[in-house]
N, C-alpha and C. Protein backbone atom coordinates (compact mmCIF):
# COMPACT_ATOMS: atom_id res chain seq x y z
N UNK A 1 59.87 81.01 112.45
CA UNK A 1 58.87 80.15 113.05
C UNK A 1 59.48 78.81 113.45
N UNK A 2 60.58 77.98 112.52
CA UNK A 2 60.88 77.05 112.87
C UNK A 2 62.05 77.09 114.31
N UNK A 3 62.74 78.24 114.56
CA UNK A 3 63.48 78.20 115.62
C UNK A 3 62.17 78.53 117.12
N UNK A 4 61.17 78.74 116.60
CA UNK A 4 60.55 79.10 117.49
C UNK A 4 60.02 77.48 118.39
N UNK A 5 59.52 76.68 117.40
CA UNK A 5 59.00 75.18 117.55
C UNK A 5 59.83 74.67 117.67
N UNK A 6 61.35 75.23 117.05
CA UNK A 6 62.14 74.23 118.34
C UNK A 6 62.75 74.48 119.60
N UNK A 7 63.06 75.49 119.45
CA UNK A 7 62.82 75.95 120.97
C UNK A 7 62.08 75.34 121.74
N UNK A 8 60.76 75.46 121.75
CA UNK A 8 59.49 75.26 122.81
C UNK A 8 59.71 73.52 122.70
N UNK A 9 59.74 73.08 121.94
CA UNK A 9 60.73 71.77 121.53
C UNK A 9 61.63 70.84 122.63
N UNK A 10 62.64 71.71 122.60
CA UNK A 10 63.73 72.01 123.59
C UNK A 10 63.14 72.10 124.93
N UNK A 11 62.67 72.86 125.14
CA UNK A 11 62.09 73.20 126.57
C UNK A 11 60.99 72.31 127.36
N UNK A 12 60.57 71.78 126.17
CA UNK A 12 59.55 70.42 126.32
C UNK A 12 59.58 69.17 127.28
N UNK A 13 61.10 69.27 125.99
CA UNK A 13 61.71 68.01 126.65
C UNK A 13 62.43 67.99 127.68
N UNK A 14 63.03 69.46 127.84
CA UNK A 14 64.25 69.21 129.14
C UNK A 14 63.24 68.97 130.12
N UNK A 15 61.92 69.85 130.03
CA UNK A 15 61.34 70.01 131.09
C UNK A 15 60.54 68.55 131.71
N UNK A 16 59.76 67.83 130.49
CA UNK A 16 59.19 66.75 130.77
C UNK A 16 60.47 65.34 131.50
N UNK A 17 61.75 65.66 131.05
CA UNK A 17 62.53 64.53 131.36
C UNK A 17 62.79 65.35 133.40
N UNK A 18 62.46 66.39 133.39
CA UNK A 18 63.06 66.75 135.03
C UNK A 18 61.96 66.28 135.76
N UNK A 19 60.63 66.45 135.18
CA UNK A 19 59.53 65.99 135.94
C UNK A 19 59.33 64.12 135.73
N UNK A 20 59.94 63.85 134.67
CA UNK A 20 59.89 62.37 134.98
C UNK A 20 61.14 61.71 136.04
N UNK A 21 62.37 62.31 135.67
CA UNK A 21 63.58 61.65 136.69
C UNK A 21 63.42 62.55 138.11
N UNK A 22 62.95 63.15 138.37
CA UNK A 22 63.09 63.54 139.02
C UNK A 22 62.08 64.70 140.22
N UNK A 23 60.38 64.16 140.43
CA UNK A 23 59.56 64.60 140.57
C UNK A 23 60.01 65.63 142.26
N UNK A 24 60.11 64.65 142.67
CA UNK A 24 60.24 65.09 144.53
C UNK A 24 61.03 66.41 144.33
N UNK A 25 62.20 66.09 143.56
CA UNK A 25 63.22 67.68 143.68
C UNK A 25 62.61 68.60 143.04
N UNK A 26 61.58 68.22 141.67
CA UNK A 26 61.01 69.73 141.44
C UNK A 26 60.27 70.19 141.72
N UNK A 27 58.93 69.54 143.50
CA UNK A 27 58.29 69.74 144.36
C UNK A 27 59.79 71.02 145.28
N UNK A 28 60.48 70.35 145.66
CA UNK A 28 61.55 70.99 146.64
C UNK A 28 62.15 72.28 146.14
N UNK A 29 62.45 72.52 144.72
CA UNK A 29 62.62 74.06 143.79
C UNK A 29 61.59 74.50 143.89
N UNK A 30 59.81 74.43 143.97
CA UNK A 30 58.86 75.23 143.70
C UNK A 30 59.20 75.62 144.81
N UNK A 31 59.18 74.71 145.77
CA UNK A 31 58.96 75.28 147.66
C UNK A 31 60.19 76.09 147.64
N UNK A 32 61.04 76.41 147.59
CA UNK A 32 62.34 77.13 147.86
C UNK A 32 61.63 78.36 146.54
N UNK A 33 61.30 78.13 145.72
CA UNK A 33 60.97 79.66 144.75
C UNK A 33 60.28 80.68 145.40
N UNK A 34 59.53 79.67 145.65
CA UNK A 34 58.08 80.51 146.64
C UNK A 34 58.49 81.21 147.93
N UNK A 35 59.42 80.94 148.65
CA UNK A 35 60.15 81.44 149.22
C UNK A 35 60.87 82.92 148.90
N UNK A 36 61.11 82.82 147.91
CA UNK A 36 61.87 84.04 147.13
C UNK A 36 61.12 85.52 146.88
N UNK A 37 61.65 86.50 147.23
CA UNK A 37 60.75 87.83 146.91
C UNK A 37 60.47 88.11 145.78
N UNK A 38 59.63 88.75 145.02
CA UNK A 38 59.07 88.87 143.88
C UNK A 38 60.14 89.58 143.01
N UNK A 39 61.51 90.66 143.31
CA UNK A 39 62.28 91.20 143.29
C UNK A 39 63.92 90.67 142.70
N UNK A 40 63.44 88.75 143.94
CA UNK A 40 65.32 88.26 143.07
C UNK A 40 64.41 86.63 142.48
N UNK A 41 63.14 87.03 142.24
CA UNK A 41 62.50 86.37 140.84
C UNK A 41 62.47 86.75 139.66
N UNK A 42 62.53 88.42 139.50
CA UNK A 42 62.73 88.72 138.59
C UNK A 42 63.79 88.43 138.11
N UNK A 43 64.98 88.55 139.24
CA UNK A 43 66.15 88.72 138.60
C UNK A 43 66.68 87.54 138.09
N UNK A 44 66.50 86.56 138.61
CA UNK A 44 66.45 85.05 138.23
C UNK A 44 65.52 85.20 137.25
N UNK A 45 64.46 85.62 136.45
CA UNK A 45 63.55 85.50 135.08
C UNK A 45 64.82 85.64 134.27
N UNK A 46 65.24 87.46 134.92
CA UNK A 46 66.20 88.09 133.70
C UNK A 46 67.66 87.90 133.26
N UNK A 47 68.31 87.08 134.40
CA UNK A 47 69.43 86.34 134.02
C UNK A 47 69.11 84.70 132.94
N UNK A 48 68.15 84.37 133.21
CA UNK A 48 67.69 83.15 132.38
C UNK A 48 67.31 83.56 131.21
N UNK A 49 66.88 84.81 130.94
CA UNK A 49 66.38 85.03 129.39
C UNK A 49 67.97 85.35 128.87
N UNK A 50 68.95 85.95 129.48
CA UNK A 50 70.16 86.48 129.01
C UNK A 50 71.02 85.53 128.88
N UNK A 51 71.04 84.67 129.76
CA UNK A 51 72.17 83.08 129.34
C UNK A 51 71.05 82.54 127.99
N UNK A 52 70.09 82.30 128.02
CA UNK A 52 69.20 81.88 126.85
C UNK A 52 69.60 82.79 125.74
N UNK A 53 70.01 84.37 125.49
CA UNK A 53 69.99 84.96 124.59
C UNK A 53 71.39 84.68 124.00
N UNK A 54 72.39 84.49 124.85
CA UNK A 54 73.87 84.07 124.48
C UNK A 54 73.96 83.08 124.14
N UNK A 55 73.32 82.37 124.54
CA UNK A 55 73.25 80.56 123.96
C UNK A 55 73.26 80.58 122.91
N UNK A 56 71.69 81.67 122.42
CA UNK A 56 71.23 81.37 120.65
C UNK A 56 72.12 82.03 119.58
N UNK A 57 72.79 82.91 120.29
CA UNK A 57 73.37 83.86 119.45
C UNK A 57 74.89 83.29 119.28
N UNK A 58 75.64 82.25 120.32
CA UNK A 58 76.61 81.45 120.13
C UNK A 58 76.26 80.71 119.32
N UNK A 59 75.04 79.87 119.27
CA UNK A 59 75.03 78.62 118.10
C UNK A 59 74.89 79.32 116.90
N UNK A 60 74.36 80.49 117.11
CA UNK A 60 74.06 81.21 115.59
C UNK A 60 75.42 81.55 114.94
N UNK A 61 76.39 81.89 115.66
CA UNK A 61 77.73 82.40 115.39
C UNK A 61 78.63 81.06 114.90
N UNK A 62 78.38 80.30 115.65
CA UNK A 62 79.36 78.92 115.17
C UNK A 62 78.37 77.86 114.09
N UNK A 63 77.04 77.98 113.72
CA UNK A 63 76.36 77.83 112.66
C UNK A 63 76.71 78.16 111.37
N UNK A 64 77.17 79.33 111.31
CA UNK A 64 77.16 80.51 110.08
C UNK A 64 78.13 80.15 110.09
């Protein structure tokens, strides 16, 4: 549970600091997403969960 809250944690913040420095460009990524076929969205979901899964499993490895 606690890697879970920090995670969402994590994601909080990266996310709230992109929408504060930087509003206009993350207007300009929605418009360019939306653009994108439903097809290399996925694939962009499923490469982001997989660099995310290597991430956790690196810190977990150099943790231990």
């Amino acid at each position: 549970m606690t890697w879970a809250l920090l995670g969402l944690g994590l994601v909080l913040v990266i996310e709230g600091l992109a929408l504060a420095l930087a509003p206009s460009r993350i207007e300009q990524v929605a418009a360019f997403l939306a653009t994108l076929s439903p097809d290399r969205l996925r694939l962009i979901g499923l490469l982001a969960v997989t660099a995310g899964l290597i991430l956790l499993w690196a810190y977990r490895q150099l943790a231990a």
